[in-house]
Protein backbone atom coordinates (compact mmCIF):
# COMPACT_ATOMS: atom_id res chain seq x y z
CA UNK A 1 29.86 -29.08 -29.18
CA UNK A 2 28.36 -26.04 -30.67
CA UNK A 3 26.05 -27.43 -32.98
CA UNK A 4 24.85 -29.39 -30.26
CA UNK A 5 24.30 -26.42 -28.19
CA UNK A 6 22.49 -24.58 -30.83
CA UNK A 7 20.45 -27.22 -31.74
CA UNK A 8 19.36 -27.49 -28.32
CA UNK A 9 18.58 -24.06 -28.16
CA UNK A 10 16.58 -24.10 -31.51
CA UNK A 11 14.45 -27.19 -30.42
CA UNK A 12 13.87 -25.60 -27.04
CA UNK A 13 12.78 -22.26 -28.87
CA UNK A 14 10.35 -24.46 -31.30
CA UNK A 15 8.77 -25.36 -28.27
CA UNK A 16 8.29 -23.13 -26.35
CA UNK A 17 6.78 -21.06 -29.75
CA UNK A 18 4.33 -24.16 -30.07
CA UNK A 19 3.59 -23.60 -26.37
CA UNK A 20 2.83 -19.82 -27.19
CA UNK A 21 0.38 -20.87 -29.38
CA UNK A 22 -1.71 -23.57 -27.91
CA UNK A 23 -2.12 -21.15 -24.60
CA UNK A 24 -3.48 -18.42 -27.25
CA UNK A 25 -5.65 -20.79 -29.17
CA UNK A 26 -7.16 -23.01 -26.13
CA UNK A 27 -8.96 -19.80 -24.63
CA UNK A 28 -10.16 -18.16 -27.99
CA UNK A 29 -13.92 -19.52 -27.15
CA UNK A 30 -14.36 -17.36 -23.88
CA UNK A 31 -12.17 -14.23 -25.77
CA UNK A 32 -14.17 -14.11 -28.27
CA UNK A 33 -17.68 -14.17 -26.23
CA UNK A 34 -15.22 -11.02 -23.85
CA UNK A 35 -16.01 -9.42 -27.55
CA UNK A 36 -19.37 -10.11 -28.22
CA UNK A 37 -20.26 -8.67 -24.46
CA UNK A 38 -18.29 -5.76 -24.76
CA UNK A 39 -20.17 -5.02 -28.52
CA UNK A 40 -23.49 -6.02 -27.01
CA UNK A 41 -22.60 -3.52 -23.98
CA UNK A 42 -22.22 -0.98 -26.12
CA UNK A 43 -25.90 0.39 -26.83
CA UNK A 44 -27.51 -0.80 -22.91
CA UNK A 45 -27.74 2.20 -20.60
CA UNK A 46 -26.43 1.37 -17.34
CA UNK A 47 -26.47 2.78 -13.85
CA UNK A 48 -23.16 3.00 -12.02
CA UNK A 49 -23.66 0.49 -9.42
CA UNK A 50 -24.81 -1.86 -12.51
CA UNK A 51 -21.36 -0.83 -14.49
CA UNK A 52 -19.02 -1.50 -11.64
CA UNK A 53 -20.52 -4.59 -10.58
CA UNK A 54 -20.24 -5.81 -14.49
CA UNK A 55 -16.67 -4.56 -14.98
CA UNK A 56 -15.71 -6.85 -11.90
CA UNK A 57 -17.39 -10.13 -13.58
CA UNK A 58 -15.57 -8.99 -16.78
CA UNK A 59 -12.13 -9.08 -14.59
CA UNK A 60 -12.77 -11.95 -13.13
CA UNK A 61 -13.77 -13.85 -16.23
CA UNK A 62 -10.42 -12.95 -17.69
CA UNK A 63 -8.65 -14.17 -14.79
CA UNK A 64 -10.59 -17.29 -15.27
CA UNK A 65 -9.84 -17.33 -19.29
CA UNK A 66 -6.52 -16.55 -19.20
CA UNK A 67 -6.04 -20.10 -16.75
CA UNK A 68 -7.86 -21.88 -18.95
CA UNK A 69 -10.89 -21.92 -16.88
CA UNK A 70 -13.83 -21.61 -19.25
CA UNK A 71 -16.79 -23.10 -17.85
CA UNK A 72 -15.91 -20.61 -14.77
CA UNK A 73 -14.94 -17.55 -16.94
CA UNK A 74 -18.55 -18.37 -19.42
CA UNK A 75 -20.71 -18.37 -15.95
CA UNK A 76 -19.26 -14.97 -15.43
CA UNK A 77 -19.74 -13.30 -18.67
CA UNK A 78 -23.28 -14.67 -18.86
CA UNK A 79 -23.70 -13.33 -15.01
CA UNK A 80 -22.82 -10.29 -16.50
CA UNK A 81 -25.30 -10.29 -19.57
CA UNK A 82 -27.95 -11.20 -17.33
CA UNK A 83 -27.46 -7.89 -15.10
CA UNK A 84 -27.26 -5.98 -18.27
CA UNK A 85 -30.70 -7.54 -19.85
CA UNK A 86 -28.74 -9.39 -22.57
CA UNK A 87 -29.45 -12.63 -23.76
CA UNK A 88 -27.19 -15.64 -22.57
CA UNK A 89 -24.35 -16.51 -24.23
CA UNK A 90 -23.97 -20.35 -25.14
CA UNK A 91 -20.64 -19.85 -26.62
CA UNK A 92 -22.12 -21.11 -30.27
CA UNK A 93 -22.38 -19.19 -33.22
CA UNK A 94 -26.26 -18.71 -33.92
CA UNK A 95 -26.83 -19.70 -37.64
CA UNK A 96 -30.55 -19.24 -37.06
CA UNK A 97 -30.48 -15.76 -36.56
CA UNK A 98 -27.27 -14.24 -38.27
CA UNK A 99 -27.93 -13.89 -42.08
CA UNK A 100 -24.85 -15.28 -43.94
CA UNK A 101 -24.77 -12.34 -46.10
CA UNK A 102 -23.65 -9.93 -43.07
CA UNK A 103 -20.76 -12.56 -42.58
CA UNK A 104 -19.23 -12.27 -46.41
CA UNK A 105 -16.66 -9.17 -46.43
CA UNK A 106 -17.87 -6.92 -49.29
CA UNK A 107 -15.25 -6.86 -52.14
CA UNK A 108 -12.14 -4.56 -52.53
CA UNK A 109 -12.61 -1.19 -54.80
C-alpha cells in the first residue's frame, strides 16, 4: 500500500517537474527578445511620457508571454521599439549582421 502511494507521488512529482519545464521553455523566444529590448533601451534617451508609455507595452507583453501568447506579446515589444526608434524585432537571430567572433566566449586565464 505504501509503495503504491509513493510511487504515485513520485510519478505525479515527475510530472509536474516536466510540466515546469515545458512552460519555461515554450516562452523563451519572446523572453529573450524582453532582453534584447531592455539592452537596446539602454543607450536611447527618452522623454517621460515616451518611458511610461513603453514600460506599459513591456508589462503587457509579459502578461502576454507568460500565457503563452507570443504573436500578441512580439506585437507589443516591437510597438515598443518602434516608439523608441529601434529597429523591429523578427524574433530571429541576424547572422548577417552579428560577426561570429563576438559570439565565441574568450578562453579562461
Amino acid at each position: 500500500m505504501r509503495r503504491r502511494r509513493a510511487a504515485k507521488i513520485g510519478a505525479g512529482l515527475l510530472i509536474c517537474a516536466a510540466s515546469l519545464f515545458f512552460v519555461c521553455s515554450a516562452h523563451a523566444g519572446c523572453q529573450s527578445e524582453m532582453r534584447i529590448l531592455a539592452d537596446d533601451l539602454a543607450g536611447v534617451e527618452l522623454t517621460s511620457a515616451q518611458r511610461q508609455w513603453i514600460a506599459d507595452k513591456i508589462l503587457k507583453a509579459r502578461r502576454h508571454c507568460w500565457v503563452h501568447r507570443e504573436e500578441a506579446a512580439m506585437e507589443l515589444i516591437n510597438a515598443a521599439r518602434k516608439m523608441a526608434g529601434l529597429k523591429e524585432a523578427t524574433g530571429e537571430f541576424d547572422w548577417e549582421n552579428v560577426p561570429l567572433e563576438s559570439l565565441e566566449k574568450p578562453p579562461p586565464n
